[in-house]
Every structure is written in structure tokens, then in C-alpha cells.
Protein backbone atom coordinates (compact mmCIF):
# COMPACT_ATOMS: atom_id res chain seq x y z
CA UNK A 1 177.67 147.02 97.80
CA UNK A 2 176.10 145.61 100.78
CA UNK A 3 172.76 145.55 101.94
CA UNK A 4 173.53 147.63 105.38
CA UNK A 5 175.70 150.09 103.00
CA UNK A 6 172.79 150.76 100.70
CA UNK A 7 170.34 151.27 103.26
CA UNK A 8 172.72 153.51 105.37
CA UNK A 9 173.28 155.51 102.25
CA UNK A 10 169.50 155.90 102.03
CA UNK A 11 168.26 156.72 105.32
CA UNK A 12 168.66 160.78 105.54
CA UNK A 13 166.42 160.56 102.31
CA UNK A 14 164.00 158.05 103.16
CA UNK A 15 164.01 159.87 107.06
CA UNK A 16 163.09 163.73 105.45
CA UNK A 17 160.55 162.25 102.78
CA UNK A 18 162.00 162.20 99.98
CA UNK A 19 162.26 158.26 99.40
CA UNK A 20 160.03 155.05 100.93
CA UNK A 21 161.92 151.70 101.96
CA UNK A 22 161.28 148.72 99.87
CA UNK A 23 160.02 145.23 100.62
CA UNK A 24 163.35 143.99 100.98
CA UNK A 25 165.31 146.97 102.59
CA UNK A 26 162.07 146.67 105.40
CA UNK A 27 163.10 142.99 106.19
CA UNK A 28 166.67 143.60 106.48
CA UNK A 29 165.99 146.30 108.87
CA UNK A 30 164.03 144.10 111.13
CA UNK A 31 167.13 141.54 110.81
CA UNK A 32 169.72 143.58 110.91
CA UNK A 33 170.28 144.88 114.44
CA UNK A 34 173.09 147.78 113.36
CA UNK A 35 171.21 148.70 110.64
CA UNK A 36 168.30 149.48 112.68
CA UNK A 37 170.19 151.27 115.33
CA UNK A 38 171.71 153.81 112.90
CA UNK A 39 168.10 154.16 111.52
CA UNK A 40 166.84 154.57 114.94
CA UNK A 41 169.80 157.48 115.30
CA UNK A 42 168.57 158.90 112.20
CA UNK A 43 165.00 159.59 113.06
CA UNK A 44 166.20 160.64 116.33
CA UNK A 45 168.31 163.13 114.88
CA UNK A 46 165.91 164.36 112.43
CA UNK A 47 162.93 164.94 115.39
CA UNK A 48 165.64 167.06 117.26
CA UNK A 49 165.85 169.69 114.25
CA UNK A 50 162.24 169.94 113.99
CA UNK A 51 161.48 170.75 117.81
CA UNK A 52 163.90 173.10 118.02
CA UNK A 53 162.02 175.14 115.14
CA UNK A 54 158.60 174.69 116.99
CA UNK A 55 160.00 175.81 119.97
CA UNK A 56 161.38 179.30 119.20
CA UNK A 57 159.16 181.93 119.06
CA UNK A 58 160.34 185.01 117.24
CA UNK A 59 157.99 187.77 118.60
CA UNK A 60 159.05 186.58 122.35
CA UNK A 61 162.74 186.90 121.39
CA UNK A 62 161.87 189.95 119.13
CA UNK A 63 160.17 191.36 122.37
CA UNK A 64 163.00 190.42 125.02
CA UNK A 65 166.07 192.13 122.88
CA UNK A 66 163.95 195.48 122.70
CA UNK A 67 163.39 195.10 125.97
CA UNK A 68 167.09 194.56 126.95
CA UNK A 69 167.57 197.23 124.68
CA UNK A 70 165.96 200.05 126.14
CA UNK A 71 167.53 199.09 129.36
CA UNK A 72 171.29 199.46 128.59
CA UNK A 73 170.85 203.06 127.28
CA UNK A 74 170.30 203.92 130.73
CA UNK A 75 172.95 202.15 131.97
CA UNK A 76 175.64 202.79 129.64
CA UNK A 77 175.44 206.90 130.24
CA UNK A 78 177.10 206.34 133.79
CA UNK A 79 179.89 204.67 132.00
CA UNK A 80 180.59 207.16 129.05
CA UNK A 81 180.95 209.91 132.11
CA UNK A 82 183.16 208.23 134.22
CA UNK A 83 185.39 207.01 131.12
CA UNK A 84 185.28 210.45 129.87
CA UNK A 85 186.05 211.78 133.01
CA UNK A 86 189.24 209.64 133.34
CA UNK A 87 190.65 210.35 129.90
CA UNK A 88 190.72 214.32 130.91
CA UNK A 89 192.31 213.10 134.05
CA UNK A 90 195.09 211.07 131.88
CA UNK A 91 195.26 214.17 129.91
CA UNK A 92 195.94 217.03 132.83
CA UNK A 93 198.11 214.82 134.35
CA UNK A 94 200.21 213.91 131.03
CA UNK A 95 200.52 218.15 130.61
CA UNK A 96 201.92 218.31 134.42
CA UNK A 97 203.85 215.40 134.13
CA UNK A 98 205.70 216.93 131.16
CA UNK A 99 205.42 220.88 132.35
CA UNK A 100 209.14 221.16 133.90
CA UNK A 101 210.73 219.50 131.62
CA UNK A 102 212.75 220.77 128.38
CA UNK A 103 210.87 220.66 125.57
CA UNK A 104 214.12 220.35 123.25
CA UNK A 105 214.83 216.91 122.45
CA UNK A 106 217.91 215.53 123.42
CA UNK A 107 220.52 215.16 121.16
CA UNK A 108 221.26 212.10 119.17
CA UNK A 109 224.27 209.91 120.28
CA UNK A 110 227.05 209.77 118.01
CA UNK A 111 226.79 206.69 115.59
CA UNK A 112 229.49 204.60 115.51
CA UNK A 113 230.95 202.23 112.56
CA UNK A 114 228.82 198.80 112.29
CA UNK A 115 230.67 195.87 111.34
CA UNK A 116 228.30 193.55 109.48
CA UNK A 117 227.85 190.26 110.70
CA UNK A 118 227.51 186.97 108.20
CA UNK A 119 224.21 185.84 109.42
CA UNK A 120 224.31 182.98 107.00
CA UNK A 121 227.04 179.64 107.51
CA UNK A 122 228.83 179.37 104.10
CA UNK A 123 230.90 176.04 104.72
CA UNK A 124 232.71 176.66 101.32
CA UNK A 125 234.58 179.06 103.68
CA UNK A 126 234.83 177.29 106.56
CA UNK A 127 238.32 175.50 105.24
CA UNK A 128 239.78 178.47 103.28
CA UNK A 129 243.04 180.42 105.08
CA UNK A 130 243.06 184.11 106.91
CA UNK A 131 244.53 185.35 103.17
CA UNK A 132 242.60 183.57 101.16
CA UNK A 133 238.99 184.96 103.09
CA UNK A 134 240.86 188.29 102.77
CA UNK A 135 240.94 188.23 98.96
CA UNK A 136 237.06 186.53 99.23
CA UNK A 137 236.33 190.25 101.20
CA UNK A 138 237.98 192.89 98.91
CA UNK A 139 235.92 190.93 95.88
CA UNK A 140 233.03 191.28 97.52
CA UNK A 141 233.76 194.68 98.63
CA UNK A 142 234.81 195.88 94.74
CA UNK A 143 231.94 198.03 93.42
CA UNK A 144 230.18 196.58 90.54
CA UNK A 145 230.63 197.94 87.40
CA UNK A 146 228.32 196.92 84.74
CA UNK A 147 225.56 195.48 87.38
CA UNK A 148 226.50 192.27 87.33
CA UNK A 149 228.58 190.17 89.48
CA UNK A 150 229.14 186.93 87.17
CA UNK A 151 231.72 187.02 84.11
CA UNK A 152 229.59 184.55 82.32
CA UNK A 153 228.32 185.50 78.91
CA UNK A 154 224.26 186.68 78.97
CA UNK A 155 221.98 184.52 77.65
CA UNK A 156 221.63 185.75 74.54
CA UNK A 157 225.13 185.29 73.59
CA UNK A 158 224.50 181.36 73.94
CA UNK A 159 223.88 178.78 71.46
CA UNK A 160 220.50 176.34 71.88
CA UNK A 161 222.88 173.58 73.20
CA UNK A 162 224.18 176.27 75.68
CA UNK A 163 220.81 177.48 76.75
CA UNK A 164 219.60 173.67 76.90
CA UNK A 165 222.40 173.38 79.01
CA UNK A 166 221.68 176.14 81.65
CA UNK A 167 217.78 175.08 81.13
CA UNK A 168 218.77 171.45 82.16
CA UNK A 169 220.72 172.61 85.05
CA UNK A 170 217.92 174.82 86.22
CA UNK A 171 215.26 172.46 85.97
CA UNK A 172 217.71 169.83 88.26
């Protein structure tokens, strides 16, 4: 490690307190131009956080909020009216609006058949014939009689090298 890498590494301690430079890491940062830079930054930095502490004073902010506080009661009753106001407004004119009219909805229109659309491209199916997608249809169409759709044996009706098999295929 490098002396400007070790001393970088220990300047937030040595800035807060918690550490003291050495001899050595004192002459390289009166040699080392960068090195004393980023110091320089560090202290910098450091003095920022503390006079932004010193600065804020809590019963003058504590004061000014209560302050503002008070005020906006005053000014938000105006507000509440007039919104209030407007939403019985909205409301009379909703029960006009709506007076002459029937109050019987309107009947439903007549629903017609649906043809389902594919919304997925199967290019297995791309190449087959009008007769052979035909036959593909009425398959898929055929109710399902024992809730499956594969004439495969179940799993338990395999041997291990069977189920290794299937395992192996699974896996990729």
C-alpha cells in the first residue's frame, strides 16, 4: 500500500479525533502536494458539519413554526367554506342534471359469439395444411377426460432410469 493510500485511508479519523499523524505520515504531507489537498478537503468538510450545528437554533425555529401555525388556522377556514360550498353545488347540479331522465337502466346489447384469437405465434403450425390445423382444433377442442392432456404414463409408473431421464431433461 502506498504512502498517499494509507494516509487517505486515515484522514476522516485523524480529522474527527480519533487518531494523531505520525512523524513520517507529517513529512509526506508536507511533500506530497495531492495528499495535502485531499487533507485540506477533509478538514474543510469536517468545519462545514460543525457550523451548521452552531448555527441552528431550536427555540427560534421552535418559535417561528408555532407562529406560522397559529396563522394558517385563520386562513384555512375561508377555504373549507368555499370548498364545501362547491361540493353542494356539484351535488344539486348532479340531482338536476339527472332529474328528467329514466331512472331504468338501459338494456344490455345482445352478446354475440367471440371467436378467440391465438395471441401467441406457434411456428410448429405455421407449415402444417388447412386439414391438418383442422384436426390440431377438434383435439384441442375435445373435453378432457381424466384431467390430463398428455398420454404419457405419471411419474410414478416410471422406473429410476425413467425418472433420471425426465429429471435430466428438466434440468437441460
Amino acid at each position: 500500500m502506498s504512502d498517499c493510500t494509507w494516509l487517505s485511508d486515515r484522514m476522516p479519523a485523524v480529522a474527527l479525533g480519533r487518531a494523531e499523524w505520525t512523524l513520517d505520515e507529517t513529512r509526506h504531507l508536507n511533500e506530497c502536494r495531492s495528499c495535502r489537498e485531499e487533507w485540506d478537503l477533509v478538514r474543510v468538510t469536517n468545519r462545514v458539519g460543525e457550523e451548521i450545528v452552531l448555527a441552528h437554533d431550536t427555540a427560534r425555529t421552535t418559535e417561528a413554526v408555532l407562529r406560522r401555525l397559529e396563522g394558517s388556522g385563520e386562513r384555512l377556514r375561508p377555504r373549507l367554506w368555499t370548498l364545501a360550498g362547491l361540493a353542494a353545488a356539484a351535488a344539486i347540479l348532479a340531482a338536476v342534471w339527472t332529474g328528467g331522465r329514466d331512472p331504468r337502466p338501459a338494456p344490455a346489447p345482445q352478446a354475440g359469439p367471440v371467436v378467440a384469437g391465438l395471441q401467441i405465434r406457434l411456428p410448429e403450425l405455421e407449415n402444417l395444411q388447412p386439414a391438418e390445423l383442422d384436426s390440431v382444433l377438434q383435439t384441442m377442442d375435445e373435453p378432457v377426460v381424466d384431467g390430463s392432456t398428455v398420454d404419457d404414463p405419471g411419474l410414478g409408473d416410471l422406473d429410476s432410469d425413467e425418472l433420471q431421464q425426465v429429471l435430466d431433461s428438466w434440468e437441460g
